[in-house]
PDB file of N, CA and C in Angstrom:
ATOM      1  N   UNK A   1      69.904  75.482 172.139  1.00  0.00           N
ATOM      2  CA  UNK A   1      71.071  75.677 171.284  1.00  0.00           C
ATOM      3  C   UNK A   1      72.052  76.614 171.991  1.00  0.00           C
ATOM      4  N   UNK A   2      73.322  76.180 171.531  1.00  0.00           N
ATOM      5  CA  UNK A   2      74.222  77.251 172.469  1.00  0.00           C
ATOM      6  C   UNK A   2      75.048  78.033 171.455  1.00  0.00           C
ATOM      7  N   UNK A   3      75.804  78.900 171.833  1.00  0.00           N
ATOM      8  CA  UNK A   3      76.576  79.668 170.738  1.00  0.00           C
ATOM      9  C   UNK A   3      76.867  79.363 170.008  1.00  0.00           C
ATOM     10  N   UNK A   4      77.957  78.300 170.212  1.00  0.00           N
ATOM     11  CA  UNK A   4      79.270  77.103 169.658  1.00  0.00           C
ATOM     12  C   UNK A   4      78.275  76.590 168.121  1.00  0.00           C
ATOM     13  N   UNK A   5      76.998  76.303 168.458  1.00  0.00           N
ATOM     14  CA  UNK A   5      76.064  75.600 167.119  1.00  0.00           C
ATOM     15  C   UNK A   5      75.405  76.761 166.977  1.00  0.00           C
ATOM     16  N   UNK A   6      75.074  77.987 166.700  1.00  0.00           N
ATOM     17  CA  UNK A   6      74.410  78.814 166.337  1.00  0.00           C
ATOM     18  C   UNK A   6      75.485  79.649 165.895  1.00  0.00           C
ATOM     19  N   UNK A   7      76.768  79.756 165.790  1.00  0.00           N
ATOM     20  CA  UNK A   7      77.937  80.901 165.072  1.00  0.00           C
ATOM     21  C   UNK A   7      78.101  80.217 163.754  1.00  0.00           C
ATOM     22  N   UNK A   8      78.366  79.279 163.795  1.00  0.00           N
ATOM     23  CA  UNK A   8      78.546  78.836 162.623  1.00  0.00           C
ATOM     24  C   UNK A   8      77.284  78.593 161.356  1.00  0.00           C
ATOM     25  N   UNK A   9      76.084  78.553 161.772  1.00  0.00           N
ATOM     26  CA  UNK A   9      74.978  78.854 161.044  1.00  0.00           C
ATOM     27  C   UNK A   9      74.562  80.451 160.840  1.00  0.00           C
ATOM     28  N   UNK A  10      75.170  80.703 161.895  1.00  0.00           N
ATOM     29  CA  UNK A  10      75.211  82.415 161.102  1.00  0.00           C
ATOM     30  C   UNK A  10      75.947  82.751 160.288  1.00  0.00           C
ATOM     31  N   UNK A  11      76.923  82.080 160.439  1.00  0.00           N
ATOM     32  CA  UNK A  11      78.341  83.122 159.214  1.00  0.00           C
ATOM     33  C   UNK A  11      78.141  82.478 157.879  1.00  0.00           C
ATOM     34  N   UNK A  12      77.767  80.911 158.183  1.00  0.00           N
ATOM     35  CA  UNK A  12      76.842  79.968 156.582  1.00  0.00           C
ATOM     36  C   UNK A  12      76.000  81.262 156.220  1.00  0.00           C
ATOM     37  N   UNK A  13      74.632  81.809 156.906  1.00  0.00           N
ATOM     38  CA  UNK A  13      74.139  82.291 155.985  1.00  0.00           C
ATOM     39  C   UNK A  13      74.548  83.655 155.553  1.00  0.00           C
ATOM     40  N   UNK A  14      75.351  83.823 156.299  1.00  0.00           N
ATOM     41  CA  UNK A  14      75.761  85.524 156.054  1.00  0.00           C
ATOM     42  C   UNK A  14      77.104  85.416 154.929  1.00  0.00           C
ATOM     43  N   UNK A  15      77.374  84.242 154.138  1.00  0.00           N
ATOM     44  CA  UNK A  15      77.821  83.939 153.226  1.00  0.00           C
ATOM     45  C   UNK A  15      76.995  83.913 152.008  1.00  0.00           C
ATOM     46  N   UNK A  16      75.745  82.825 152.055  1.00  0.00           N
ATOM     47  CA  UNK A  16      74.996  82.875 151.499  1.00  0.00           C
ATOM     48  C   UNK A  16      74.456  84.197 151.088  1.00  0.00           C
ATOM     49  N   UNK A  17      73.649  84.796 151.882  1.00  0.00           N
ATOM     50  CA  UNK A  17      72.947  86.254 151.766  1.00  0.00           C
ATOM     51  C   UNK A  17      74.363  86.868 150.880  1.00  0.00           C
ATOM     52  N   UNK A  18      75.572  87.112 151.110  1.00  0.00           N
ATOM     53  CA  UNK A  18      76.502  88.140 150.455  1.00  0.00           C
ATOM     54  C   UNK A  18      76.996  87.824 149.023  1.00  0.00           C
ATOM     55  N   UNK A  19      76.385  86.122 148.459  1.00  0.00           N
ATOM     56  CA  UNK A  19      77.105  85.693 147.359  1.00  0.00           C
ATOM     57  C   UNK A  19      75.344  86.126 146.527  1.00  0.00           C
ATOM     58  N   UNK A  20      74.492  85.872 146.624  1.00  0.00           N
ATOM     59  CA  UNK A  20      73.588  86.322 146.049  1.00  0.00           C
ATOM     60  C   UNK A  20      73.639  87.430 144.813  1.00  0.00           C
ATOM     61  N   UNK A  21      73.914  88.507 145.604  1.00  0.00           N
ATOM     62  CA  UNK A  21      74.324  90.123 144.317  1.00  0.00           C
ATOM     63  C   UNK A  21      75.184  89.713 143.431  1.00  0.00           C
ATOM     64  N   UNK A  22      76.971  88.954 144.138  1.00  0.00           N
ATOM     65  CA  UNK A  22      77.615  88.427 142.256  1.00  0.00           C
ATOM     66  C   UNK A  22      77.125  87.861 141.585  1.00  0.00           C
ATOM     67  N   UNK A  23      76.493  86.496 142.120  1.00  0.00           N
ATOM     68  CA  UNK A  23      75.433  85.067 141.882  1.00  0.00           C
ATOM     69  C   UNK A  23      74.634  85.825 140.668  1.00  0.00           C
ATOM     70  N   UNK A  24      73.796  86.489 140.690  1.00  0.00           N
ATOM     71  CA  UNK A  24      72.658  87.186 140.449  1.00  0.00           C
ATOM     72  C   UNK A  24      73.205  88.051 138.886  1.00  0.00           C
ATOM     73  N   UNK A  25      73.665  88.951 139.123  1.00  0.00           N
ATOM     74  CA  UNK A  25      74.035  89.880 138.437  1.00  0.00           C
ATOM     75  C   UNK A  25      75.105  90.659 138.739  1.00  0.00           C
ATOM     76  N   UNK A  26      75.867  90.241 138.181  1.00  0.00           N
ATOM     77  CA  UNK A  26      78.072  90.154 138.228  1.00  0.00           C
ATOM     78  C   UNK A  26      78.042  91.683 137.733  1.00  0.00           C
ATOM     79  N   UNK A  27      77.251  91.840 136.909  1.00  0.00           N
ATOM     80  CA  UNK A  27      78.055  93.428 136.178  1.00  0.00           C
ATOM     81  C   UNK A  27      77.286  94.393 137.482  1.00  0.00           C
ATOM     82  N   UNK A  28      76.233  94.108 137.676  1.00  0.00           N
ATOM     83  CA  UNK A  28      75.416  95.436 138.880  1.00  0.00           C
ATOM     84  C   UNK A  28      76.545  95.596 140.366  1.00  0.00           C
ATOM     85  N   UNK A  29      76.967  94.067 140.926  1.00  0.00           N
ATOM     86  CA  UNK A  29      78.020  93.987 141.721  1.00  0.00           C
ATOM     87  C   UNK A  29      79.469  94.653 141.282  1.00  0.00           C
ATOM     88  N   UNK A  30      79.834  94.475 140.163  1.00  0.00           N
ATOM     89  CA  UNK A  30      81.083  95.118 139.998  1.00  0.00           C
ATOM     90  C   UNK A  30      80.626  96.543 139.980  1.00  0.00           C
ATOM     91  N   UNK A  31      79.740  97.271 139.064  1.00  0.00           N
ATOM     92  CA  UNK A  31      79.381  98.669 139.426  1.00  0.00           C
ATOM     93  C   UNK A  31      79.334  99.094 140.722  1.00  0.00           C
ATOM     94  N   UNK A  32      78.556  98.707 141.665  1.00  0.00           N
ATOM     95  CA  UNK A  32      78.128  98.770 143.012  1.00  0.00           C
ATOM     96  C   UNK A  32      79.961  99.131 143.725  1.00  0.00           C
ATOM     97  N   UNK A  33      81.109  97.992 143.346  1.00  0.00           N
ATOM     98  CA  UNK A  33      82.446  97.885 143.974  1.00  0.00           C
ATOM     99  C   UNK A  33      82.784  99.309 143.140  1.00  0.00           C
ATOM    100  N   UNK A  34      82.653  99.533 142.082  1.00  0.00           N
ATOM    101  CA  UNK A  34      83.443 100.903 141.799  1.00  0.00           C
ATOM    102  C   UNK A  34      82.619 102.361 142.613  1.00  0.00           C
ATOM    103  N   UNK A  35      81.666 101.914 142.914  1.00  0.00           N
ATOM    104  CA  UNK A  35      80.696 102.828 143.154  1.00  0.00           C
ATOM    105  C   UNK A  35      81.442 103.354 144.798  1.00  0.00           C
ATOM    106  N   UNK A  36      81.820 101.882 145.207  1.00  0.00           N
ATOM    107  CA  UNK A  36      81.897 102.097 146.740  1.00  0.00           C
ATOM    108  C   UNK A  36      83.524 102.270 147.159  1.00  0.00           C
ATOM    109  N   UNK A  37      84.401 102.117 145.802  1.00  0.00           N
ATOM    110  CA  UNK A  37      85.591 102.832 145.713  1.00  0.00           C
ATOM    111  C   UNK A  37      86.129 103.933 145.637  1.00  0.00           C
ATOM    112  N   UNK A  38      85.173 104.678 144.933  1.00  0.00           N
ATOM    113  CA  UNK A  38      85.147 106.039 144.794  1.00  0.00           C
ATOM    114  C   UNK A  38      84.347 106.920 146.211  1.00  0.00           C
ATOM    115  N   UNK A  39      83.780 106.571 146.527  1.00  0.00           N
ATOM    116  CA  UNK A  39      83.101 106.975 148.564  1.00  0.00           C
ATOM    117  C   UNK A  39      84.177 107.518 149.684  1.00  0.00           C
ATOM    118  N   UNK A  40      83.759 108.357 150.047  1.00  0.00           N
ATOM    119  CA  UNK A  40      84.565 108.854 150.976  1.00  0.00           C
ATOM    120  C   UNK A  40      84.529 107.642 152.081  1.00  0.00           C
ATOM    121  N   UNK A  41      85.472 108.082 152.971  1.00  0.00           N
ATOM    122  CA  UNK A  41      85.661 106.656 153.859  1.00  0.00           C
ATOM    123  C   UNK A  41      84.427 106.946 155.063  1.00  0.00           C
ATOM    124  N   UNK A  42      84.170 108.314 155.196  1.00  0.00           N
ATOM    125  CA  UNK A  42      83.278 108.774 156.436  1.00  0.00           C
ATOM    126  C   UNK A  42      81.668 108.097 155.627  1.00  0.00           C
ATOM    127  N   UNK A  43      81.359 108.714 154.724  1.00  0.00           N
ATOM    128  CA  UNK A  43      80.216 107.567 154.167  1.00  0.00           C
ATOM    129  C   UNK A  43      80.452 105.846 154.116  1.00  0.00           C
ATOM    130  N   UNK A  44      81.739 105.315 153.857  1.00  0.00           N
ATOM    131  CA  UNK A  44      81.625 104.079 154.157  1.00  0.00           C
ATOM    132  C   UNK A  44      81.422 103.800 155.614  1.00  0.00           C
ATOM    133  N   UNK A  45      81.521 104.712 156.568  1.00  0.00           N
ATOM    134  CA  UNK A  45      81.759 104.342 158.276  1.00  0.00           C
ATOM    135  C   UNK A  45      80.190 104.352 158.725  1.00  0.00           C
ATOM    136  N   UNK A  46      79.679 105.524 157.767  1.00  0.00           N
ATOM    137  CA  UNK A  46      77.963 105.373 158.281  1.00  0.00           C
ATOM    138  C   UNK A  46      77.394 104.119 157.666  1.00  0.00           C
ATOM    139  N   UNK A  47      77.448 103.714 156.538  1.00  0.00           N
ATOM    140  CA  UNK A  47      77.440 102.803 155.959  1.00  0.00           C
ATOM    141  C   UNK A  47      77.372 101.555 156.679  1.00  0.00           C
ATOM    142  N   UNK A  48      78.405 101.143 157.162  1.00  0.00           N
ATOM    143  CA  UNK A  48      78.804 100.201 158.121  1.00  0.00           C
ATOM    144  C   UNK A  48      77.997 100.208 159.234  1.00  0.00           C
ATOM    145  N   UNK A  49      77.754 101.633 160.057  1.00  0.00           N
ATOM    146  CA  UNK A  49      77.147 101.549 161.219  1.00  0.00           C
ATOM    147  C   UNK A  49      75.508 101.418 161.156  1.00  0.00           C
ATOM    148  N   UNK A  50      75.187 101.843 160.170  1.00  0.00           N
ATOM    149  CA  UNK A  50      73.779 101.922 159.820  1.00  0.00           C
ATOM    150  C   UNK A  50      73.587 100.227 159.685  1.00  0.00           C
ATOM    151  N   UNK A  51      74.557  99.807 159.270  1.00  0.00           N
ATOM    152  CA  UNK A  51      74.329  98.054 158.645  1.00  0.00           C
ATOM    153  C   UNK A  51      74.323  97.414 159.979  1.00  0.00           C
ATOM    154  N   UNK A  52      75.395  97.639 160.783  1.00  0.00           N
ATOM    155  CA  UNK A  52      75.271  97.271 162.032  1.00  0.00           C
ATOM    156  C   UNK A  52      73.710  97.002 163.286  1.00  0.00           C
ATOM    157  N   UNK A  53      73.966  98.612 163.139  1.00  0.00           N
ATOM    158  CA  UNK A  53      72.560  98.852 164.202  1.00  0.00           C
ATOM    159  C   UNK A  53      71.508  97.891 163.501  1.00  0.00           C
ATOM    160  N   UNK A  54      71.231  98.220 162.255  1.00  0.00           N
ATOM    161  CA  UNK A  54      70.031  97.426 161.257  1.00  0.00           C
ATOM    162  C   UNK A  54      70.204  95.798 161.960  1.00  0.00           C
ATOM    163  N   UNK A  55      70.932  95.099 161.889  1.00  0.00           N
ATOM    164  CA  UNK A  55      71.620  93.846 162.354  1.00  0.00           C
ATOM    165  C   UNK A  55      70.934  93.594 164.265  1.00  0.00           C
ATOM    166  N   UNK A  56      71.394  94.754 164.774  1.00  0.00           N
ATOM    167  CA  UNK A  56      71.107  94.609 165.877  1.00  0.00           C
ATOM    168  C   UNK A  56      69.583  94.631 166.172  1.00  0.00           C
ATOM    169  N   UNK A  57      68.974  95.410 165.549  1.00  0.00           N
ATOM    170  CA  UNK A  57      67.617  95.592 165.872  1.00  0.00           C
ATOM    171  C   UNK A  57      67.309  94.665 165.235  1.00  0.00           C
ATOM    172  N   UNK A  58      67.368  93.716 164.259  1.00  0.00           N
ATOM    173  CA  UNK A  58      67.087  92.788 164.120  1.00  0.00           C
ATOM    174  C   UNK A  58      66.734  91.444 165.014  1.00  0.00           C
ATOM    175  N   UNK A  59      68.275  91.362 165.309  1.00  0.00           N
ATOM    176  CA  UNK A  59      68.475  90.210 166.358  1.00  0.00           C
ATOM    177  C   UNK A  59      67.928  90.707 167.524  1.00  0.00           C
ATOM    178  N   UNK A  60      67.396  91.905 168.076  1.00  0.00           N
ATOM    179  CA  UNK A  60      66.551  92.275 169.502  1.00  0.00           C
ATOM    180  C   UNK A  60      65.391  91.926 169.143  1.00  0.00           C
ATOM    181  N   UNK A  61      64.648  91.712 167.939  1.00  0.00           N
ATOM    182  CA  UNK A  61      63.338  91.946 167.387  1.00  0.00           C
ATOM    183  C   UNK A  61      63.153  90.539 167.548  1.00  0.00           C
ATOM    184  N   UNK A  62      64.420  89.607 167.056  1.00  0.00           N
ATOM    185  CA  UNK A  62      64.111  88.167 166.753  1.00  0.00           C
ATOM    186  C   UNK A  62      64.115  87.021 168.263  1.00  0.00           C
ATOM    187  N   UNK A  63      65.066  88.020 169.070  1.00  0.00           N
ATOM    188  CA  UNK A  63      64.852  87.250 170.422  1.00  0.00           C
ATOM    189  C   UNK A  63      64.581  88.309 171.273  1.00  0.00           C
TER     190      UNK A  63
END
């Protein structure tokens, strides 16, 4: 498999995986959005990076 067919099955499921929480339970997701409105932006940046690295060690783990 080469990139070109493996990008686009990633961002499918990384759609999937992100519709789940509204899918699921709409009021816990809207709490969660006020929750993460009110956050300083330096906690959203760890936030992000922590999600990142998590991501990466993933994909090192998986290939």
């Amino acid at each position: 498999m080469d990139f070109w067919q493996v990008l686009p099955v990633a961002i499918a499921l990384v759609f999937i995986i992100e519709g789940l929480i509204p899918f699921m339970s709409p009021n816990r997701w809207r709490n969660m959005l006020a929750i993460a409105g009110e956050m300083d932006d330096r906690v959203i940046r760890n936030i992000g990076l922590g999600s990142m690295l998590l991501g990466l060690a993933l994909l090192y783990w998986v290939n």
